[in-house]
Protein backbone atom coordinates (compact mmCIF):
# COMPACT_ATOMS: atom_id res chain seq x y z
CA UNK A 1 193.65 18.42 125.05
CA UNK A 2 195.88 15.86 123.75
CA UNK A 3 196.73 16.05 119.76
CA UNK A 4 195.48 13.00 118.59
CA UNK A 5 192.50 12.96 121.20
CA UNK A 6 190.19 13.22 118.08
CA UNK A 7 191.33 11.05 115.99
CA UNK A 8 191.19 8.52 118.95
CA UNK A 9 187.30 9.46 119.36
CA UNK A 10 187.19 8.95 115.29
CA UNK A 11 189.17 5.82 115.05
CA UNK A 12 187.13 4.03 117.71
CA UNK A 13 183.60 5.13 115.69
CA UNK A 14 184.76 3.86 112.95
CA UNK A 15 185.24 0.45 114.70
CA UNK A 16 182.29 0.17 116.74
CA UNK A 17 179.05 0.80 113.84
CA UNK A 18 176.34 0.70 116.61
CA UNK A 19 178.29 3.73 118.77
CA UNK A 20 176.20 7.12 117.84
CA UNK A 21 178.12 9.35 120.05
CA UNK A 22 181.73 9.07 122.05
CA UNK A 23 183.45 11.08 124.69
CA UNK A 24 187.05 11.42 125.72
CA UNK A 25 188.46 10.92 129.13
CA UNK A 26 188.01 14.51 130.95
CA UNK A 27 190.70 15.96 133.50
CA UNK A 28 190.05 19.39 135.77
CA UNK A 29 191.98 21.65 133.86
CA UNK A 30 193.96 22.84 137.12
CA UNK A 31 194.26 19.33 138.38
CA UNK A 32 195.63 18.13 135.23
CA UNK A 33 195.98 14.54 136.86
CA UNK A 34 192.34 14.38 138.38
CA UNK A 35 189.49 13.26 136.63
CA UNK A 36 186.77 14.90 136.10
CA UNK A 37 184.54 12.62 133.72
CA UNK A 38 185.21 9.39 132.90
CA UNK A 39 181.56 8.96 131.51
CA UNK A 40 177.97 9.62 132.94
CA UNK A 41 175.19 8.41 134.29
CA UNK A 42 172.11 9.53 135.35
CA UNK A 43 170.61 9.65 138.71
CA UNK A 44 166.77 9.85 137.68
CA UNK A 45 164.94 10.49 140.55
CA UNK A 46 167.58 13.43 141.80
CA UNK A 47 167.62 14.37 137.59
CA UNK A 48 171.05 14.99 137.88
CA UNK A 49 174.07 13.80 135.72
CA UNK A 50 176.77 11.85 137.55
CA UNK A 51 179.97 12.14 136.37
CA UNK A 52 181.92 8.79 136.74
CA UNK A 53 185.33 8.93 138.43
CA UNK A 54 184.92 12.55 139.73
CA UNK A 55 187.56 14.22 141.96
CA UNK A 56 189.78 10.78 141.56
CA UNK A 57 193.34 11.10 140.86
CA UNK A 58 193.91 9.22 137.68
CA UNK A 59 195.73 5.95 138.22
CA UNK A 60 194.77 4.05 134.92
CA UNK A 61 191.44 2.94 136.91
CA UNK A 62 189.13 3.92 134.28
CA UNK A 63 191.36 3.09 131.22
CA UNK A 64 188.93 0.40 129.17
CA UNK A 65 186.69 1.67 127.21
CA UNK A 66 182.83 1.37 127.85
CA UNK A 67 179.38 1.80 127.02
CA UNK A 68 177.93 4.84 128.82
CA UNK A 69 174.59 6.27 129.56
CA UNK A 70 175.92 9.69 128.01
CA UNK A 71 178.89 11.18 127.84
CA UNK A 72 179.83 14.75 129.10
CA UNK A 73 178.46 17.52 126.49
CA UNK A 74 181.90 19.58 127.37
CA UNK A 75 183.39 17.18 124.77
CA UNK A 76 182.01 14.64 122.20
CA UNK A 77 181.85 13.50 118.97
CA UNK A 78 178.52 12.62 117.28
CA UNK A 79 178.37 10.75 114.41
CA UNK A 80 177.02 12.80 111.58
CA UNK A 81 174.64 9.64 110.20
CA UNK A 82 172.79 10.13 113.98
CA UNK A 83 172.24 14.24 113.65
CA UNK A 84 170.44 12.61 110.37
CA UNK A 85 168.54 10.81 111.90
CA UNK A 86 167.83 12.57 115.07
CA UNK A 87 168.09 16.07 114.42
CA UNK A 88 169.95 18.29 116.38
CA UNK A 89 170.05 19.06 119.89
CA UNK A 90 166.99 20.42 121.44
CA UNK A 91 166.76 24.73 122.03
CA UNK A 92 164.32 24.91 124.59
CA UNK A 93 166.96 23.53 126.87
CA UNK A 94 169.72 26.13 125.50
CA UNK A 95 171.79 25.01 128.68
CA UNK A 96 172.24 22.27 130.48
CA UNK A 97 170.39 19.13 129.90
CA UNK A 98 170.57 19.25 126.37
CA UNK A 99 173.26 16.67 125.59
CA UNK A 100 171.36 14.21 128.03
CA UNK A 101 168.33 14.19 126.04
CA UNK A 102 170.49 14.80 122.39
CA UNK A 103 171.69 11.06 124.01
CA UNK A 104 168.70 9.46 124.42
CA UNK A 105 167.63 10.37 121.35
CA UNK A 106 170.00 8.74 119.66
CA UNK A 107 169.12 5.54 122.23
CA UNK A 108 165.89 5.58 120.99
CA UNK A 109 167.89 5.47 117.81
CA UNK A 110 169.48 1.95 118.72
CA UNK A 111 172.76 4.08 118.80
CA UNK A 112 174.90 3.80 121.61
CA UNK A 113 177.55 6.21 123.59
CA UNK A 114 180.96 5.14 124.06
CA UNK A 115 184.05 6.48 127.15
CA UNK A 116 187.19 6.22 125.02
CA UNK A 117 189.92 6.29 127.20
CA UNK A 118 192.35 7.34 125.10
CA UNK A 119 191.19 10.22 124.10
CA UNK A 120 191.87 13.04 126.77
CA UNK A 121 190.84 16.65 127.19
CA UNK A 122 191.52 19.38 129.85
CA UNK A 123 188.48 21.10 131.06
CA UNK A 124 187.31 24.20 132.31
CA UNK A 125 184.52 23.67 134.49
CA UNK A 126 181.22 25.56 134.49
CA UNK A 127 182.87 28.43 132.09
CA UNK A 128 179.49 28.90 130.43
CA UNK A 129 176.78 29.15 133.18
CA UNK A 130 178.35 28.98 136.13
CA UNK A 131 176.72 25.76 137.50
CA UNK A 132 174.84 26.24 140.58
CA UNK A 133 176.78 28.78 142.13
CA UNK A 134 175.74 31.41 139.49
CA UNK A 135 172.31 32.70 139.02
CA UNK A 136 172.42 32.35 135.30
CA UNK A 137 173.83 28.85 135.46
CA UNK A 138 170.95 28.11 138.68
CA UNK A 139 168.49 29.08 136.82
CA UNK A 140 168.38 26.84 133.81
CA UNK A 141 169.75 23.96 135.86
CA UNK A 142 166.20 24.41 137.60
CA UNK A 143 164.16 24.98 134.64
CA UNK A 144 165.69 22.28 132.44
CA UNK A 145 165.38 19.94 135.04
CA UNK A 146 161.69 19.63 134.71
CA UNK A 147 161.69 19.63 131.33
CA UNK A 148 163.83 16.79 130.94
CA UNK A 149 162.12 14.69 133.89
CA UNK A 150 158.51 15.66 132.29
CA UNK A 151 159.88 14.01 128.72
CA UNK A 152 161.90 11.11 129.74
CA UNK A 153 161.39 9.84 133.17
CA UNK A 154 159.12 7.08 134.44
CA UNK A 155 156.12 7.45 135.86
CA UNK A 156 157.34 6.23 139.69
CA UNK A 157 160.89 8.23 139.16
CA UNK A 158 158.75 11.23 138.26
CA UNK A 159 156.79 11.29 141.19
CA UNK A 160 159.95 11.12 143.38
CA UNK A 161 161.28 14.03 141.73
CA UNK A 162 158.34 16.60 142.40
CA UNK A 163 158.25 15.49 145.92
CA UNK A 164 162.21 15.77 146.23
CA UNK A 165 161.93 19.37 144.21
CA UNK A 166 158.52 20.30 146.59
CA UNK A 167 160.64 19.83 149.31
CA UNK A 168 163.72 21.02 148.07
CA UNK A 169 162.18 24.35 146.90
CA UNK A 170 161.60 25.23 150.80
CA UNK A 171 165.51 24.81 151.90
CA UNK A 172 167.44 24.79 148.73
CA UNK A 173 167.50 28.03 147.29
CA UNK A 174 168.20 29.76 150.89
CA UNK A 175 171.31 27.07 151.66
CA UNK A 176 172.75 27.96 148.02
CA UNK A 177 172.33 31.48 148.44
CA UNK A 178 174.32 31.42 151.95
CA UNK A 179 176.61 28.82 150.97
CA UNK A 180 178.08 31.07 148.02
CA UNK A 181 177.22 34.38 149.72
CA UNK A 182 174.98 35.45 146.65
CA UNK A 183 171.23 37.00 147.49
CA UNK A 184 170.43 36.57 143.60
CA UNK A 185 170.52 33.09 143.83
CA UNK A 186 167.08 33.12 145.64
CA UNK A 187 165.75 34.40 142.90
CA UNK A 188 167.22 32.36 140.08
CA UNK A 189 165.91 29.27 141.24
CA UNK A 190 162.42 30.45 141.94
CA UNK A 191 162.59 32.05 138.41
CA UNK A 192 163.77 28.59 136.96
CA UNK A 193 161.47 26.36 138.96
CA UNK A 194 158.51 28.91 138.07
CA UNK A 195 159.45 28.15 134.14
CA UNK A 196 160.10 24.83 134.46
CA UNK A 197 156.64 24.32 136.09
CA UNK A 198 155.60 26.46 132.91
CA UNK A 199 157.04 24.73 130.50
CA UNK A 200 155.53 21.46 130.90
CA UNK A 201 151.94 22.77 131.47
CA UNK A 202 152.30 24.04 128.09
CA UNK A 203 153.31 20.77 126.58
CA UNK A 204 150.30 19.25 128.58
């Protein structure tokens, strides 16, 4: 990370009053000249983050700063008037998901999230869980997935999604588990998509 990439995420909440939460331009760590987040959004009928300006080399093409949907939870500052307000982030999700709906909290908040360029940060990707190629980081994707769908989506995206996951859960799990040679993978996602289902019976 750059030195003064705080003080640049700091400096630009102090100026903006109605920004709850702000998050630095993110490069691959490896590919120090590729982004790998320039800001999210959120693709709710696949509930799936997208992260803007993936995989593009970095040619000042996402250098203005910007209102955002969310910005990555790998690295972000958060105003400490919002965790007042809104509390802090959820625990059922423990991983994944979490900074999504910490986000929309704080939109419900009428506090918005702000890409600040000029901050910048080097990042490890999918050090924690693994993403989907590891059973641990499969399996939450998959269960936090329907929490976060059950809580926030629309009634028309949510529909969409339990058809997409009905018909995902027949091909998905057996094309991850080939693709990155890994039989526990099967299981992880049946796990996850067994405790998603769980979870939000329980909450009714």
């Amino acid at each position: 990370m750059e030195k003064n990439f705080l003080n640049e995420l700091v400096k630009n909440g102090e100026v903006h009053r109605d920004v709850g939460i702000l998050g630095p331009k993110l490069y691959f760590y490896d590919e120090p000249d590729t982004i790998w987040s320039a800001g999210c959004k959120l693709s709710w009928k696949l509930s799936r983050g997208i992260q803007i300006g993936v995989n593009e080399l970095d040619k000042g093409q996402y250098d203005n700063e910007k209102e955002v949907e969310y910005v990555s939870g790998s690295a972000f500052l958060i105003k400490n008037e919002v965790i007042k307000k809104i509390g802090l982030m959820d625990e059922k999700y423990f991983l994944y998901f979490e900074e999504s709906d910490w986000t929309l909290r704080a939109n419900q908040a009428s506090y918005k999230s702000l890409y600040v360029p000029t901050a910048k940060v080097w990042h490890k990707i999918s050090q924690s869980g693994g993403g989907i190629a590891k059973p641990t980081g499969l399996y939450y994707i998959t269960r936090n997935r329907w929490i976060f769908m059950r809580k926030w989506a629309k009634k028309r995206d949510y529909i969409f999604f339990i058809i997409y996951q009905i018909v995902g859960a027949l091909l998905l799990p057996l094309l991850l588990s080939v693709y990155y040679w890994n039989s526990k993978l099967f299981m992880a996602y049946y796990r996850g998509l067994s405790m998603g289902v769980r979870e939000i019976q329980s909450c009714g």
